[in-house]
Protein backbone atom coordinates (compact mmCIF):
# COMPACT_ATOMS: atom_id res chain seq x y z
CA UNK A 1 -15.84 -14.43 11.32
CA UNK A 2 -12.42 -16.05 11.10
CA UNK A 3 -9.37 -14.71 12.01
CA UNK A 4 -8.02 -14.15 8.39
CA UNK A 5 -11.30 -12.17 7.20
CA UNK A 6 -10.87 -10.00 11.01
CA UNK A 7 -7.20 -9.27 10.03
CA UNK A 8 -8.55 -8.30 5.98
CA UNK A 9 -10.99 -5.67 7.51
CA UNK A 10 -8.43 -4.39 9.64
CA UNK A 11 -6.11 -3.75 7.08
CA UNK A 12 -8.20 -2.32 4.77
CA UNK A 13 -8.92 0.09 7.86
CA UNK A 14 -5.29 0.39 8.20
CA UNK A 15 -5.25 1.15 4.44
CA UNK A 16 -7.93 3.68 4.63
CA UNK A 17 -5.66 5.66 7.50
CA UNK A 18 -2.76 5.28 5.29
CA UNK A 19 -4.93 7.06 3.00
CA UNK A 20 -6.38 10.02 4.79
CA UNK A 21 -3.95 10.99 7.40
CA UNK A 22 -2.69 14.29 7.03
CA UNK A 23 0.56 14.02 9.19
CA UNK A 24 3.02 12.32 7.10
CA UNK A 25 4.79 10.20 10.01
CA UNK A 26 1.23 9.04 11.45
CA UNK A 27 0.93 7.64 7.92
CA UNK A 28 3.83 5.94 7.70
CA UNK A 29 3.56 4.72 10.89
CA UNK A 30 -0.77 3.24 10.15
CA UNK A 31 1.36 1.68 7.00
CA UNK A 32 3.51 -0.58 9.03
CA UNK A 33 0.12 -1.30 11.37
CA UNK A 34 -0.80 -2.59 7.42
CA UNK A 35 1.57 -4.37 6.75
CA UNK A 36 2.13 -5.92 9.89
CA UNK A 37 -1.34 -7.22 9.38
CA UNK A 38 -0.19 -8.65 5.68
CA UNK A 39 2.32 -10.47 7.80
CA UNK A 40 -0.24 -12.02 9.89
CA UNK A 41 -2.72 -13.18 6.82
CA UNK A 42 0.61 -14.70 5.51
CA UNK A 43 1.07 -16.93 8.31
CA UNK A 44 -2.23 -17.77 8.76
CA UNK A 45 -3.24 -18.79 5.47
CA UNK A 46 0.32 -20.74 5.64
CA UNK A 47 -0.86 -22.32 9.15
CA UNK A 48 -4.47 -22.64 7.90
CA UNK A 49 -3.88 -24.39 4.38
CA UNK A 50 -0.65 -26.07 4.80
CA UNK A 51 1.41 -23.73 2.69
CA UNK A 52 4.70 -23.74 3.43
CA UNK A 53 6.04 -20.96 1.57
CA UNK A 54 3.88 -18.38 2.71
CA UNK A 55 5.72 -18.48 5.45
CA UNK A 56 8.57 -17.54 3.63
CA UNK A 57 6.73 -14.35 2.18
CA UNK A 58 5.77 -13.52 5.49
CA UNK A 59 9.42 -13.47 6.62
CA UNK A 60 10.43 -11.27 3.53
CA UNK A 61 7.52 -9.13 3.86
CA UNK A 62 8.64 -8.11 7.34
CA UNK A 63 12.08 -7.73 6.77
CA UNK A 64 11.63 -5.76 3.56
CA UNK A 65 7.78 -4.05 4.19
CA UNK A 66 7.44 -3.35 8.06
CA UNK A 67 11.43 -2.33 8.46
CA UNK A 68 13.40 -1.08 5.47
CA UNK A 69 10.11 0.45 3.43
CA UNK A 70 9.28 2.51 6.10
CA UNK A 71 12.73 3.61 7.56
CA UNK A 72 13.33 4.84 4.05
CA UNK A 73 10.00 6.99 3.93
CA UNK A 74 10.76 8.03 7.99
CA UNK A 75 14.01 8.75 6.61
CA UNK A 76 13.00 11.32 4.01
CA UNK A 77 10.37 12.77 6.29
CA UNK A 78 13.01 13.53 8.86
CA UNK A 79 15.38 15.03 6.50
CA UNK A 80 12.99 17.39 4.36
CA UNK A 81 11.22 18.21 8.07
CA UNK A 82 7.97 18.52 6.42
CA UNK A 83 5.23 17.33 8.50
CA UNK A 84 1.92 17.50 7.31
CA UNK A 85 0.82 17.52 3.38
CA UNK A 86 -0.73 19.96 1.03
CA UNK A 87 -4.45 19.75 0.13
CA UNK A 88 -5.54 17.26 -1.57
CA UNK A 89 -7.70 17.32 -5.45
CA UNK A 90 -11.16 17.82 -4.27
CA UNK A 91 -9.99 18.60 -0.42
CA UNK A 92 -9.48 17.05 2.71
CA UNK A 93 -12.69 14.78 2.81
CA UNK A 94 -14.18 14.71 -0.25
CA UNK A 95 -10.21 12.91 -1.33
CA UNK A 96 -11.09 9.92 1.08
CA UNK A 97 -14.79 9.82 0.62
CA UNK A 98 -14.15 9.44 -2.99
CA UNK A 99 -11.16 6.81 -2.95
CA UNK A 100 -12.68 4.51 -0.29
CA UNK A 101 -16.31 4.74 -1.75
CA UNK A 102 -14.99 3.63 -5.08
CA UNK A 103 -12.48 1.11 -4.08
CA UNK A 104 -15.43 -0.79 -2.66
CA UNK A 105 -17.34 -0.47 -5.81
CA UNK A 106 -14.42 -1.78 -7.79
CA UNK A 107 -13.68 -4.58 -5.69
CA UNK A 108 -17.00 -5.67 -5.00
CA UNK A 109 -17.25 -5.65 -9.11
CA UNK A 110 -14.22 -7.51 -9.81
CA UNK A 111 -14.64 -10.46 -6.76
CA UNK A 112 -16.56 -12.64 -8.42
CA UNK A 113 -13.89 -12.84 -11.42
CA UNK A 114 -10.75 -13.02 -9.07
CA UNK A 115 -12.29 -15.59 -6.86
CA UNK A 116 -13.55 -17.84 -10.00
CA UNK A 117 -9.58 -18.54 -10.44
CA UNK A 118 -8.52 -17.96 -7.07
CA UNK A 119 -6.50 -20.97 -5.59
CA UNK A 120 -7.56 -19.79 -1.99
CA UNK A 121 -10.95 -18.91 -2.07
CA UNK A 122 -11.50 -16.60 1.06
CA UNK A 123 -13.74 -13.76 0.42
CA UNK A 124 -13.19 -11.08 2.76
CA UNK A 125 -9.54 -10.96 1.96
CA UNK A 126 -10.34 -11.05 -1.83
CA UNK A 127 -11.96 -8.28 -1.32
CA UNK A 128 -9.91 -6.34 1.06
CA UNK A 129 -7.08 -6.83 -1.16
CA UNK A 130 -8.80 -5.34 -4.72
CA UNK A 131 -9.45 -2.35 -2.03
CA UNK A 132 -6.18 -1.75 -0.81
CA UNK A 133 -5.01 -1.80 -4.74
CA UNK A 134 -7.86 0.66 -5.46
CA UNK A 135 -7.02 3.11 -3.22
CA UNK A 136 -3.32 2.71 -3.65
CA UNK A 137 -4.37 4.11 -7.28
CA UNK A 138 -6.69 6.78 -5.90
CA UNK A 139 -3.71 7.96 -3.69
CA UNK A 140 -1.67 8.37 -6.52
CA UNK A 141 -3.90 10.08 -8.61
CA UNK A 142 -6.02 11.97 -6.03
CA UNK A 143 -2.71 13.36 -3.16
CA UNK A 144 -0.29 15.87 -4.69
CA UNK A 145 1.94 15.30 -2.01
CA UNK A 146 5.11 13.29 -2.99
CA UNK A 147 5.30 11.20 0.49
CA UNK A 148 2.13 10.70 0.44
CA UNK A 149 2.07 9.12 -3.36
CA UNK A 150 5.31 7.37 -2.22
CA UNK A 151 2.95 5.92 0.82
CA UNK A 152 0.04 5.33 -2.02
CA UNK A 153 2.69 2.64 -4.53
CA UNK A 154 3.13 0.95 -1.16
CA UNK A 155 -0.50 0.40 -0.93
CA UNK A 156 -0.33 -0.48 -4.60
CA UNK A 157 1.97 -3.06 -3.83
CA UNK A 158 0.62 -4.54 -0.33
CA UNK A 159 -3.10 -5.24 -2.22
CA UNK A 160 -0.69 -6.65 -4.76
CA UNK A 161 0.76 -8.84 -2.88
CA UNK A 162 -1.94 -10.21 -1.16
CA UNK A 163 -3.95 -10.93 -4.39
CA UNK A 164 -1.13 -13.13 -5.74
CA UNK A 165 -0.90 -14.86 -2.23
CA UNK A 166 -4.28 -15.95 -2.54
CA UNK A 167 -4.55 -16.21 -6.26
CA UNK A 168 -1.23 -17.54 -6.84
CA UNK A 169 0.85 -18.58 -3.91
CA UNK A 170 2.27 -21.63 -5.60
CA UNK A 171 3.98 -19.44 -7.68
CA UNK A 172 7.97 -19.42 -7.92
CA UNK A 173 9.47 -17.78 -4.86
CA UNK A 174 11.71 -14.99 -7.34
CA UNK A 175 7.70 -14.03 -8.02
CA UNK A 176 7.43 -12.97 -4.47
CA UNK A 177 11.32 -11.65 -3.91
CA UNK A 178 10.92 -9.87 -7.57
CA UNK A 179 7.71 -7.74 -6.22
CA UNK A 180 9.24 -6.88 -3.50
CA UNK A 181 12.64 -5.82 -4.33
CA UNK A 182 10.84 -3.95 -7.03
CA UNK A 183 9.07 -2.01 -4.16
CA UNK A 184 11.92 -1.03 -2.69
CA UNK A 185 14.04 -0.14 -5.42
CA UNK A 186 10.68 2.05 -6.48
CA UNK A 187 10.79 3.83 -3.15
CA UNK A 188 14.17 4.58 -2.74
CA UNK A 189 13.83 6.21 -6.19
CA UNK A 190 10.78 8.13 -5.68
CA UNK A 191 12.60 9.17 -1.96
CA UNK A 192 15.64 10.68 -4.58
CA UNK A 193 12.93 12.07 -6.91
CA UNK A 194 11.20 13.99 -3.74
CA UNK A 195 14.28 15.25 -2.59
CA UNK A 196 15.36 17.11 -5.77
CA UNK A 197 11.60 18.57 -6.37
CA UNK A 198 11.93 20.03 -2.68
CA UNK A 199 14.75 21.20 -3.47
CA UNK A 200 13.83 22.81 -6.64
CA UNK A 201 10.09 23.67 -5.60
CA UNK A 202 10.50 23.90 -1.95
CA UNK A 203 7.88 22.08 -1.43
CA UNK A 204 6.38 18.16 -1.58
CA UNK A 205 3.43 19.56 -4.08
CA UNK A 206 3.66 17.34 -6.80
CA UNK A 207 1.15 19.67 -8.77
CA UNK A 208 3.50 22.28 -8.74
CA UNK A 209 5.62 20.33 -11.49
CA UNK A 210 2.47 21.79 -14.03
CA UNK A 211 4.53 24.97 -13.73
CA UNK A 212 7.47 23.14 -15.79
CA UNK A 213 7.54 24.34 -19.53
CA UNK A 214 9.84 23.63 -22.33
């Protein structure tokens, strides 16, 4: 196994941690392990195939991923002082269970398409990165807490992200600077959008917004 595939199991492990962690800061924290790994697929598939500009996306993608996204989210943990999340739909371990066991499916089903067009065509990380998008879409639909659906878009984005670096990564650099200033403008809203439901709800329980008429 070569180094990039190692680091794309990793992360989706990373990923999967991201995931099912209860504590919110022990989350956040397994999501910069995550993306620091992102970093280091950059910069190895830059090293490895003689593209220059991902090492420019690996640059951004630290500045941006591994220290602003993550102060932001420490940020709003610290100043709500809730540490731990509510239950999840279907519980503790069905939730992860369920969103890693179909992530798999899904990527394993849609490989073969992304790798007939793929400009890079390294399998593990193919695959690692239609999982980390699947369960960024789990998290969102499956954990009612708003930190942890914050954590879930950044998911979203990372298996994003890699996709188009191994689909696409000749594409215009303002591709690469557009996702991620988009994923940082998204979390600072969301971070604004958690702090008025706690204050209204006193509490991070996004299904408590079902309670809303009129």
């Amino acid at each position: 196994m070569d180094m990039i595939s190692f680091l794309a199991i990793l992360m989706i492990i990373a990923s999967f941690l991201v995931f099912s962690l209860r504590n919110l800061k022990f989350a956040t924290y397994a999501y910069i392990v995550e993306t620091l790994l992102l970093v280091g697929i950059f910069f190895t598939l830059a090293g490895k195939y003689h593209v220059n500009s991902l090492y420019g996306w690996a640059v951004i993608a630290f500045f941006t991923k591994v220290l602003i996204v993550p102060y932001i989210i420490l940020r709003l943990i610290n100043k709500l002082g809730v540490k731990s999340e509510e239950t999840p739909v279907e519980g503790f371990f069905v939730s992860p269970v369920i969103a890693l066991g179909f992530s798999l499916a899904i990527a394993m089903m849609l490989f073969p398409v992304l790798k007939s067009f793929a400009l890079l065509k390294e399998n593990i990380p193919l695959v690692a990165s239609l999982t980390i998008y699947s369960l960024g879409i789990f998290g969102l639909i499956l954990r009612k807490n708003a930190v942890k659906q914050i954590l879930s878009l950044c998911l979203f984005e990372n298996g994003t992200h890699l996709t188009l670096a191994l689909v696409a990564y000749n594409s215009p650099e303002i591709v690469d600077i557009g996702i991620l200033t988009d994923a940082i403008f998204a979390v600072i809203i969301m971070s604004i959008l958690a702090t008025r439901f706690y204050k209204f709800f006193g509490s991070l329980d996004t299904s408590k917004a079902n309670t809303l008429k009129g």
